[in-house]
PDB file of N, CA and C in Angstrom:
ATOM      1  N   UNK A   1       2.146 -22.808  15.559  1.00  0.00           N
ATOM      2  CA  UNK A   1       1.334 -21.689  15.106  1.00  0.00           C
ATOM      3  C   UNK A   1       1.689 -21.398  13.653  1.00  0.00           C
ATOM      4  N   UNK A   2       0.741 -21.836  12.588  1.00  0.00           N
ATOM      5  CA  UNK A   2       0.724 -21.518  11.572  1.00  0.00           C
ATOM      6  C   UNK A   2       0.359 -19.626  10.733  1.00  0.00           C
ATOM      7  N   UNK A   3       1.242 -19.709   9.629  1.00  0.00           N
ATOM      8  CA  UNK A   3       0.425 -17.644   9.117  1.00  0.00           C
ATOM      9  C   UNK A   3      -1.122 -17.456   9.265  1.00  0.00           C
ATOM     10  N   UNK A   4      -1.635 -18.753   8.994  1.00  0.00           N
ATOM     11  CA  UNK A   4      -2.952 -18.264   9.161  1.00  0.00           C
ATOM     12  C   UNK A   4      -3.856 -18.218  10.256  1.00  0.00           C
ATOM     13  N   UNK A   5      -3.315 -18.861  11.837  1.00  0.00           N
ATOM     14  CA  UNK A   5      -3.334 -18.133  12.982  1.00  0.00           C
ATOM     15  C   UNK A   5      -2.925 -16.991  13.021  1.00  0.00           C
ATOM     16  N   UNK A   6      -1.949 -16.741  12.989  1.00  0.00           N
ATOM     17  CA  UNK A   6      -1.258 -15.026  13.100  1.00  0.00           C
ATOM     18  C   UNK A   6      -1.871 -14.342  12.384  1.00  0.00           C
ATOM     19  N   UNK A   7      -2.743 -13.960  11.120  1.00  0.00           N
ATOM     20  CA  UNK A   7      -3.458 -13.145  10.834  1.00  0.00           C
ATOM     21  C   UNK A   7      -4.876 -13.224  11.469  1.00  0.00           C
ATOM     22  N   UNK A   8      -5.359 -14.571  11.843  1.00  0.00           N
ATOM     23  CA  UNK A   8      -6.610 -14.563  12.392  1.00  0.00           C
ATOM     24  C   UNK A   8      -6.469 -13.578  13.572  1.00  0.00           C
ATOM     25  N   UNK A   9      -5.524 -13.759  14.451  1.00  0.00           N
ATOM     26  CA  UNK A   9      -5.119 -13.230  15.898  1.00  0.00           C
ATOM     27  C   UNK A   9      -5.076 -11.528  15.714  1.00  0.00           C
ATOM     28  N   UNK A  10      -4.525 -11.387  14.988  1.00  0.00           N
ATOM     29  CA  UNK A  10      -3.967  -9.515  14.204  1.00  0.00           C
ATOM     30  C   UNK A  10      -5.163  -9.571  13.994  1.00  0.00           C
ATOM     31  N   UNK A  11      -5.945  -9.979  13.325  1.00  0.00           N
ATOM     32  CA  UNK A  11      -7.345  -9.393  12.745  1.00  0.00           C
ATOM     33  C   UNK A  11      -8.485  -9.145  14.327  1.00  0.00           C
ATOM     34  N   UNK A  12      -8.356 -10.459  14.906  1.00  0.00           N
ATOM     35  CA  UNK A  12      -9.188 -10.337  15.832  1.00  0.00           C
ATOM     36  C   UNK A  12      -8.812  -9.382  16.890  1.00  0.00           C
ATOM     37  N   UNK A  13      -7.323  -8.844  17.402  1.00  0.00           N
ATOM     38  CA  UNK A  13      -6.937  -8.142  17.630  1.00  0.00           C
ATOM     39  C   UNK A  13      -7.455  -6.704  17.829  1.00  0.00           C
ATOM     40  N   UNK A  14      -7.558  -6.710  16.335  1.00  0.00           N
ATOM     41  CA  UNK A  14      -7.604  -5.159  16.138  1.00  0.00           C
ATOM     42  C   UNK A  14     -10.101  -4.899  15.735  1.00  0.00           C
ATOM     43  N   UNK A  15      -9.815  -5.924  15.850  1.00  0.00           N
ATOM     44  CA  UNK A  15     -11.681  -5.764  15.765  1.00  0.00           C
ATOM     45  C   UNK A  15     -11.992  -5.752  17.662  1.00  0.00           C
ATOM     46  N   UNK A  16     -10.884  -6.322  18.351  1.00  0.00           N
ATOM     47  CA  UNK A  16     -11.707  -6.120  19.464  1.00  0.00           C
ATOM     48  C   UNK A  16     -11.106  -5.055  19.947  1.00  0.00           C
ATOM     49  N   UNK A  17     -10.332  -4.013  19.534  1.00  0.00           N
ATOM     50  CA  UNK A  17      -9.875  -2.859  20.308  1.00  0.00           C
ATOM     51  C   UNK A  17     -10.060  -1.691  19.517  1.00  0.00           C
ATOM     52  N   UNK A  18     -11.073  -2.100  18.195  1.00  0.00           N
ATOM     53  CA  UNK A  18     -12.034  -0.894  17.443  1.00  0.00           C
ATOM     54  C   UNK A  18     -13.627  -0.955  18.313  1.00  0.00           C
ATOM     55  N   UNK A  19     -13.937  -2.434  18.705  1.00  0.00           N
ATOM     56  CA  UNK A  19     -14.997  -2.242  19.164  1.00  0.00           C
ATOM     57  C   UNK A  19     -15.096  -1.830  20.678  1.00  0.00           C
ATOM     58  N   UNK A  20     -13.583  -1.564  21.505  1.00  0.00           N
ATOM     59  CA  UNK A  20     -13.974  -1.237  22.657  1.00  0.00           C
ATOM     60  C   UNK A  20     -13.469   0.781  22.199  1.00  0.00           C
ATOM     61  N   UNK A  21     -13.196   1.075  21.768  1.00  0.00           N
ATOM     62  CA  UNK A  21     -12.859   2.226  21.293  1.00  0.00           C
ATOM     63  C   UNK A  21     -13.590   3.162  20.500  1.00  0.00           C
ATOM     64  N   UNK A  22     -14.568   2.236  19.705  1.00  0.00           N
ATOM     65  CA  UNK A  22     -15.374   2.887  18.896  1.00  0.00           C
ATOM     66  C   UNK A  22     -16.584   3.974  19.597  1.00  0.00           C
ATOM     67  N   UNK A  23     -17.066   3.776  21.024  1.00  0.00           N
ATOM     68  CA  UNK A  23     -18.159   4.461  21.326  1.00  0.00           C
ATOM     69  C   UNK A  23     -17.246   5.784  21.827  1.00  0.00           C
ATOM     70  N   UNK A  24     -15.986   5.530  22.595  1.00  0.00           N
ATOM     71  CA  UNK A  24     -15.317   7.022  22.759  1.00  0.00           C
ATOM     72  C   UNK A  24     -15.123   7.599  21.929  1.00  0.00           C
ATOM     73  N   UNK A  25     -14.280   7.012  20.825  1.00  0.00           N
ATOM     74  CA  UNK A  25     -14.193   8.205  19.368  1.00  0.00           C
ATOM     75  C   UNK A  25     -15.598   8.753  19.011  1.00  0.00           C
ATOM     76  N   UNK A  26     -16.580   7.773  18.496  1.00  0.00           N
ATOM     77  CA  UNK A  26     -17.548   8.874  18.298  1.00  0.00           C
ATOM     78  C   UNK A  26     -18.047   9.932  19.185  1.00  0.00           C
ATOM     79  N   UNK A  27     -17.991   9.409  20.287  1.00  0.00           N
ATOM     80  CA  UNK A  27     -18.673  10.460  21.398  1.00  0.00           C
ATOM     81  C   UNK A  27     -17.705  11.779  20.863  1.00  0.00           C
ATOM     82  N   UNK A  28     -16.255  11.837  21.287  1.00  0.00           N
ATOM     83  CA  UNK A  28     -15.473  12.966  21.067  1.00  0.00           C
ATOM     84  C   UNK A  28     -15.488  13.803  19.774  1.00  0.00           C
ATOM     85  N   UNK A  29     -15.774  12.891  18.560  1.00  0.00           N
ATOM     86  CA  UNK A  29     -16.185  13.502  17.543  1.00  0.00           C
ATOM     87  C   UNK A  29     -17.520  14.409  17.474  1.00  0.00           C
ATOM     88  N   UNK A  30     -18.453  13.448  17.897  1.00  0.00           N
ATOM     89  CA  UNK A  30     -19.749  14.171  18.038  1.00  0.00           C
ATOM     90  C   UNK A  30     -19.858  15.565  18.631  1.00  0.00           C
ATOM     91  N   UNK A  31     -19.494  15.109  20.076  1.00  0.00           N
ATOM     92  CA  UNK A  31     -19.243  16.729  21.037  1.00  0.00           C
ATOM     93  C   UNK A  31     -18.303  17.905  20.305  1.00  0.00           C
ATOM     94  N   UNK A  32     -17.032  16.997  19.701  1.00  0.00           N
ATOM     95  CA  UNK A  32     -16.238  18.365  19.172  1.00  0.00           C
ATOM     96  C   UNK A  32     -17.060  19.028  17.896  1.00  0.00           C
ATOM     97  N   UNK A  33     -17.862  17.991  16.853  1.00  0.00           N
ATOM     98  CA  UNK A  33     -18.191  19.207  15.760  1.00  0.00           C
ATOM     99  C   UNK A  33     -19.899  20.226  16.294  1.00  0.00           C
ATOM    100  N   UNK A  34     -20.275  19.155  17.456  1.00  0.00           N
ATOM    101  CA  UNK A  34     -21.356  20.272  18.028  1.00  0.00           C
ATOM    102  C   UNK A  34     -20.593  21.657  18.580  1.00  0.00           C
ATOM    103  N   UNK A  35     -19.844  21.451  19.383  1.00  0.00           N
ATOM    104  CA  UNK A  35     -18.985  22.481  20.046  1.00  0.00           C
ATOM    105  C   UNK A  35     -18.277  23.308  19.263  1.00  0.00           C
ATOM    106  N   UNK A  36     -17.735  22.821  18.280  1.00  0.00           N
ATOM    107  CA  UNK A  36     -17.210  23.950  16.969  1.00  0.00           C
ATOM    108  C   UNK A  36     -18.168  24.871  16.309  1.00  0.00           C
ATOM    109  N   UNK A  37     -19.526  23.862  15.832  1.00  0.00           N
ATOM    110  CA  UNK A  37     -20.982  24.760  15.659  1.00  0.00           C
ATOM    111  C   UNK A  37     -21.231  25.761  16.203  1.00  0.00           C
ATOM    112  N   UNK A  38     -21.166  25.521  17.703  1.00  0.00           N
ATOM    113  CA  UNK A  38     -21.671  26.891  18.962  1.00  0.00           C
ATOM    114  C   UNK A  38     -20.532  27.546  18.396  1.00  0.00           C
ATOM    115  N   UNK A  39     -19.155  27.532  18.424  1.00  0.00           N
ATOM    116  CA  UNK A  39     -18.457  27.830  18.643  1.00  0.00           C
ATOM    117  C   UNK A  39     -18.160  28.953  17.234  1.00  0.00           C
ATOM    118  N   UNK A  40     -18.321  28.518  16.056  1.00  0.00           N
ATOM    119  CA  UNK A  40     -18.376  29.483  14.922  1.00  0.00           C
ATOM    120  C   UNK A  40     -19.377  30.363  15.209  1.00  0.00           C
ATOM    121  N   UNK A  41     -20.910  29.738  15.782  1.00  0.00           N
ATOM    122  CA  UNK A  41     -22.323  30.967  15.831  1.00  0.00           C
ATOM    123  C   UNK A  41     -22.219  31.693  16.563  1.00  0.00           C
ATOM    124  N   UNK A  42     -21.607  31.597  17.837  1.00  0.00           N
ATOM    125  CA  UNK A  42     -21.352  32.449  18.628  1.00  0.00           C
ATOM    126  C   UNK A  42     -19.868  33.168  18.681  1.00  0.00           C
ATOM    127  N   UNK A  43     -19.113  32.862  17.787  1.00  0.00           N
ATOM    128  CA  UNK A  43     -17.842  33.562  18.031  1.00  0.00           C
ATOM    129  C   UNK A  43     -16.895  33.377  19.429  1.00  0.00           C
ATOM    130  N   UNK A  44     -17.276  32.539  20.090  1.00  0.00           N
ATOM    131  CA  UNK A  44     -16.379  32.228  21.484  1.00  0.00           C
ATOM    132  C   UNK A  44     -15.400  31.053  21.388  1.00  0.00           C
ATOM    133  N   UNK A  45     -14.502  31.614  21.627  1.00  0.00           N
ATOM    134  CA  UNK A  45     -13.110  31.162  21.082  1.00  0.00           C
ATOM    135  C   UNK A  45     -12.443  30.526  22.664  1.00  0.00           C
ATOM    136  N   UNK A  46     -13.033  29.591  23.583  1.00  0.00           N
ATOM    137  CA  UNK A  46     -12.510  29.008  24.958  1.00  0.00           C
ATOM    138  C   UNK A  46     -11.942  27.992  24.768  1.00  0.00           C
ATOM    139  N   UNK A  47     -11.085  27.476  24.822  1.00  0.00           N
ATOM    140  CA  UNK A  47     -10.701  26.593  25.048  1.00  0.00           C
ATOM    141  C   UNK A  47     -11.060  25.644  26.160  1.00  0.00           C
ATOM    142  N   UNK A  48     -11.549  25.954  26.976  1.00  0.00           N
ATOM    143  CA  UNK A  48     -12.107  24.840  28.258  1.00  0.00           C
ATOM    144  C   UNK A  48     -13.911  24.846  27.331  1.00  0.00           C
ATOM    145  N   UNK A  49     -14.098  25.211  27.328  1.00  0.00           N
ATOM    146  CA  UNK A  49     -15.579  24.905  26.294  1.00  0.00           C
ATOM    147  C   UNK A  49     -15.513  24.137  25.418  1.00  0.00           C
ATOM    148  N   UNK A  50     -13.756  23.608  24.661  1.00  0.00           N
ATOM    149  CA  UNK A  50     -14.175  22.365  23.866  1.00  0.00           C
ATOM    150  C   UNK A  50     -13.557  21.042  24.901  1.00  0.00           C
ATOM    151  N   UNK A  51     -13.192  21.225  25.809  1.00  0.00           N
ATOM    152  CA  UNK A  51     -12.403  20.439  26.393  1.00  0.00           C
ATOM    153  C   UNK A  51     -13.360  19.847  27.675  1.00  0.00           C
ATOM    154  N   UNK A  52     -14.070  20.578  28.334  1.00  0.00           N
ATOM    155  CA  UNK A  52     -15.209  20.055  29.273  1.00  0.00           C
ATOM    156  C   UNK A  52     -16.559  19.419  28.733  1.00  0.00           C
ATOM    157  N   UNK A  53     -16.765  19.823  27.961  1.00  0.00           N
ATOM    158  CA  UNK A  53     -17.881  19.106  27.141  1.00  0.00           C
ATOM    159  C   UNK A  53     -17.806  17.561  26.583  1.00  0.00           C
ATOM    160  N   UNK A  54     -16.452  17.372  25.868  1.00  0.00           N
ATOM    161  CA  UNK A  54     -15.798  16.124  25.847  1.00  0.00           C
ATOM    162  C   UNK A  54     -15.943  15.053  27.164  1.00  0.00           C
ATOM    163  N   UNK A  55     -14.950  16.174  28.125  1.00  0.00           N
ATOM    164  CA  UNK A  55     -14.839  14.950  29.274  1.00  0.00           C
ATOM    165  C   UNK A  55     -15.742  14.238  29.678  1.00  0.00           C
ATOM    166  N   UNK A  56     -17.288  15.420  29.879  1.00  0.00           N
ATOM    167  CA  UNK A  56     -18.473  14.800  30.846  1.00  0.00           C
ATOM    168  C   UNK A  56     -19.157  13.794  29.583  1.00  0.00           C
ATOM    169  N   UNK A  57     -19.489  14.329  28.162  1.00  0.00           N
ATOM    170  CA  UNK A  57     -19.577  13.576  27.429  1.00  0.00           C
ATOM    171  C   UNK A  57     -18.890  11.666  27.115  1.00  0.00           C
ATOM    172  N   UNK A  58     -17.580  11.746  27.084  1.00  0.00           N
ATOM    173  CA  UNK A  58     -16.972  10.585  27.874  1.00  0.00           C
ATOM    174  C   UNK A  58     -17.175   9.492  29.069  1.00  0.00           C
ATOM    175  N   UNK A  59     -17.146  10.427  30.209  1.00  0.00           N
ATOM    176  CA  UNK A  59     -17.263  10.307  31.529  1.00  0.00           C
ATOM    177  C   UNK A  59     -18.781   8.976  31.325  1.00  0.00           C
ATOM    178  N   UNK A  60     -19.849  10.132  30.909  1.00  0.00           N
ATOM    179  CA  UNK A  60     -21.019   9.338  30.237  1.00  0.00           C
ATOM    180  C   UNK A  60     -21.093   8.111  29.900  1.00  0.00           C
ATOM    181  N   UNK A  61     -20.354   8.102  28.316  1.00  0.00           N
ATOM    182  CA  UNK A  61     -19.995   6.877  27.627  1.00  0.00           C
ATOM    183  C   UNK A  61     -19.494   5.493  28.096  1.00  0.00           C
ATOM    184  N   UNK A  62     -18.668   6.149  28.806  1.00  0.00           N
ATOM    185  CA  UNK A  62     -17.658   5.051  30.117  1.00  0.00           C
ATOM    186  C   UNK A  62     -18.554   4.215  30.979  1.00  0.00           C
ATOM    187  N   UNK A  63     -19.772   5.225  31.729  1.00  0.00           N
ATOM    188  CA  UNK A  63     -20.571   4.920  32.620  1.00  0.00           C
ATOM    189  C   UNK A  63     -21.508   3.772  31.949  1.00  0.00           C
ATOM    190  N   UNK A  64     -21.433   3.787  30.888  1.00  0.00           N
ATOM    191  CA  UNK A  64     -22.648   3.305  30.336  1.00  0.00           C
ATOM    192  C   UNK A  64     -22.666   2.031  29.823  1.00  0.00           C
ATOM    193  N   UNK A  65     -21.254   2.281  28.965  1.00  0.00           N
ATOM    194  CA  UNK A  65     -20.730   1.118  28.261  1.00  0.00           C
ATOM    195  C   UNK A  65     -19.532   0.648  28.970  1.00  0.00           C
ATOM    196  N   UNK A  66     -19.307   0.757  29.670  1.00  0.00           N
ATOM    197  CA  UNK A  66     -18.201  -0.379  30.927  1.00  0.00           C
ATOM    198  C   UNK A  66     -18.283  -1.306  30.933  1.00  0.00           C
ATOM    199  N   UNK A  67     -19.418  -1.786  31.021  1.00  0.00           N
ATOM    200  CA  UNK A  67     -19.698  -3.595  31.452  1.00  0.00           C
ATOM    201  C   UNK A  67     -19.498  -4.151  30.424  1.00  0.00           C
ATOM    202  N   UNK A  68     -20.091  -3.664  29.223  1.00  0.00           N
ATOM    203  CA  UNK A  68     -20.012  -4.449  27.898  1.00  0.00           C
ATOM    204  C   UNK A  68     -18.408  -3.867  27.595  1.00  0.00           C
ATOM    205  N   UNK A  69     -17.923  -3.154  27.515  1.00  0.00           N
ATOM    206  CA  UNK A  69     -16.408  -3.384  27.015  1.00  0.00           C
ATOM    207  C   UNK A  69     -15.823  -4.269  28.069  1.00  0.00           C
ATOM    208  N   UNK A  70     -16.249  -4.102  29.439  1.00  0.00           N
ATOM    209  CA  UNK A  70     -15.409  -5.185  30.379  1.00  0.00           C
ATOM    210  C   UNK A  70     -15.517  -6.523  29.765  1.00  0.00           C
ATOM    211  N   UNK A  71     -16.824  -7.204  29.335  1.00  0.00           N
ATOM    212  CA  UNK A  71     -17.206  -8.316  28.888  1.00  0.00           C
ATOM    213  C   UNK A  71     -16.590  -8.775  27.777  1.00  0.00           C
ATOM    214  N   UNK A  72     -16.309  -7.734  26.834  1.00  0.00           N
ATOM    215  CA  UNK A  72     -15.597  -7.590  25.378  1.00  0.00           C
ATOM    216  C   UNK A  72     -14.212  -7.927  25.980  1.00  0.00           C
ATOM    217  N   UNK A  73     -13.494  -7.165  27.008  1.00  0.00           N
ATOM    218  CA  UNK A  73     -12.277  -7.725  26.638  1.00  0.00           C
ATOM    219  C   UNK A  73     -11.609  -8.922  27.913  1.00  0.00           C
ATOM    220  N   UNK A  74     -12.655  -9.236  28.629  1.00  0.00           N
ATOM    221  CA  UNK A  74     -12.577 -10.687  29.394  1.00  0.00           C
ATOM    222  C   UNK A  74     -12.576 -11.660  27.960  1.00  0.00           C
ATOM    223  N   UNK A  75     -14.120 -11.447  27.164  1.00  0.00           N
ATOM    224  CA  UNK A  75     -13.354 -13.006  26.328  1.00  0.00           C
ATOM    225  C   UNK A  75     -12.496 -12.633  25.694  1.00  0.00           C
ATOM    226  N   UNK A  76     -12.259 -11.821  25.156  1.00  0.00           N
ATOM    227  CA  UNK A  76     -10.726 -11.608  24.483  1.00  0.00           C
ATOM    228  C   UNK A  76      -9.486 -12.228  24.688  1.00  0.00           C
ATOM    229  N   UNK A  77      -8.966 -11.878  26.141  1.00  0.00           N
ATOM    230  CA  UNK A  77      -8.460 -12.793  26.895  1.00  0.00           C
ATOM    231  C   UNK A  77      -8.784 -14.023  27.645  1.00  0.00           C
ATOM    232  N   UNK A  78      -9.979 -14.375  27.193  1.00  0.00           N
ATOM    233  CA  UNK A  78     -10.402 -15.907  27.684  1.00  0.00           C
ATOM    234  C   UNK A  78      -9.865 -16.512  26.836  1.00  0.00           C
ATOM    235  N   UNK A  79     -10.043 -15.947  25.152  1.00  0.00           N
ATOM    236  CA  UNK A  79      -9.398 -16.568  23.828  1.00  0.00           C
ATOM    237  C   UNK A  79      -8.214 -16.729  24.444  1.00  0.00           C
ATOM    238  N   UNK A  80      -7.468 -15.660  24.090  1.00  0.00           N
ATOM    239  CA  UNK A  80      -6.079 -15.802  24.028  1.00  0.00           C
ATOM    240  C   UNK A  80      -5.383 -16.959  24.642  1.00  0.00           C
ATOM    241  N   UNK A  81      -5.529 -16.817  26.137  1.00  0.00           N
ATOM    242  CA  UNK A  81      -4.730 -17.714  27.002  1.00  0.00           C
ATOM    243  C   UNK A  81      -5.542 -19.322  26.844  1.00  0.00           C
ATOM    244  N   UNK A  82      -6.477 -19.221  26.377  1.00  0.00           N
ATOM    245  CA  UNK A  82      -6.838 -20.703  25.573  1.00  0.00           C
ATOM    246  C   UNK A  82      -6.235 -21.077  24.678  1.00  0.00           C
ATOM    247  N   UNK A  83      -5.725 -20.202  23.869  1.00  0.00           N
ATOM    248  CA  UNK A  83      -4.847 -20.293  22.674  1.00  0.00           C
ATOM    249  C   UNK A  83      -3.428 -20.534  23.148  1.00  0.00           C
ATOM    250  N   UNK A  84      -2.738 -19.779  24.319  1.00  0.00           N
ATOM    251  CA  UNK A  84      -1.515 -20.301  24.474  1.00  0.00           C
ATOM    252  C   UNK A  84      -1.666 -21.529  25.627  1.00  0.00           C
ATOM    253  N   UNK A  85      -2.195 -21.680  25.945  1.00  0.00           N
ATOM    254  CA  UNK A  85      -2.719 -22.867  26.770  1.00  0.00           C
ATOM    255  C   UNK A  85      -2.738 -24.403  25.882  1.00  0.00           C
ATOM    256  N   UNK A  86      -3.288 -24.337  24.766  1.00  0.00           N
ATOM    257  CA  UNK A  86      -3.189 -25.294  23.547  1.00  0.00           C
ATOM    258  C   UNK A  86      -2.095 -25.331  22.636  1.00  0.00           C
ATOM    259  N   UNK A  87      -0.786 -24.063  23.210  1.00  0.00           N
ATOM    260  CA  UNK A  87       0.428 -23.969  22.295  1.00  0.00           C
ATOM    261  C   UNK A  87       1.139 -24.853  23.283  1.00  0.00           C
ATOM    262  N   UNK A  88       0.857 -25.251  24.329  1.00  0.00           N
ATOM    263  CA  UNK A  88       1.493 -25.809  25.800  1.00  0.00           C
ATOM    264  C   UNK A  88       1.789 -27.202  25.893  1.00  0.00           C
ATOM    265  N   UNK A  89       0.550 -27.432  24.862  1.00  0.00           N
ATOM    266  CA  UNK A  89       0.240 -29.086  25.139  1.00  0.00           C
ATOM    267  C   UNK A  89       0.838 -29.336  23.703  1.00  0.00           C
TER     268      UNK A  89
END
């Protein structure tokens, strides 16, 4: 295994665990600055009002996009162990 495997691997790494990550962060972002919005116009200061909105928001996301992150990180690890599979031989 040469440096320029090991950065390919780090790089690919970290692109496939932004792209299984990326639809939760936004979701949580999204919901929290809507929920801060209500939350300045109306003056209600709950704490379970920013925290339930998230979850089901999530909950959502999960439901939706499961298969395709499942799919995302099967080849991921299809790579990999192909890769140490060819460090073998």
């Amino acid at each position: 295994m040469d440096s320029s495997f090991a950065l390919y691997l780090g790089r690919h790494t970290l692109e496939t665990a932004l792209v299984i990550a990326a639809p939760i962060l936004l979701t949580c972002m999204i919901v929290g600055v809507v929920v801060t919005l209500f939350q300045a116009v109306t003056s209600v200061r709950d704490m379970s009002l920013t925290i339930v909105p998230k979850l089901l928001a999530v909950s959502v996301v999960i439901l939706l996009f499961g298969g395709r992150t499942l799919q995302v990180i099967l080849g991921f690890f299809t790579e990999i162990f192909g890769h140490i599979q060819n460090i073998g031989h």
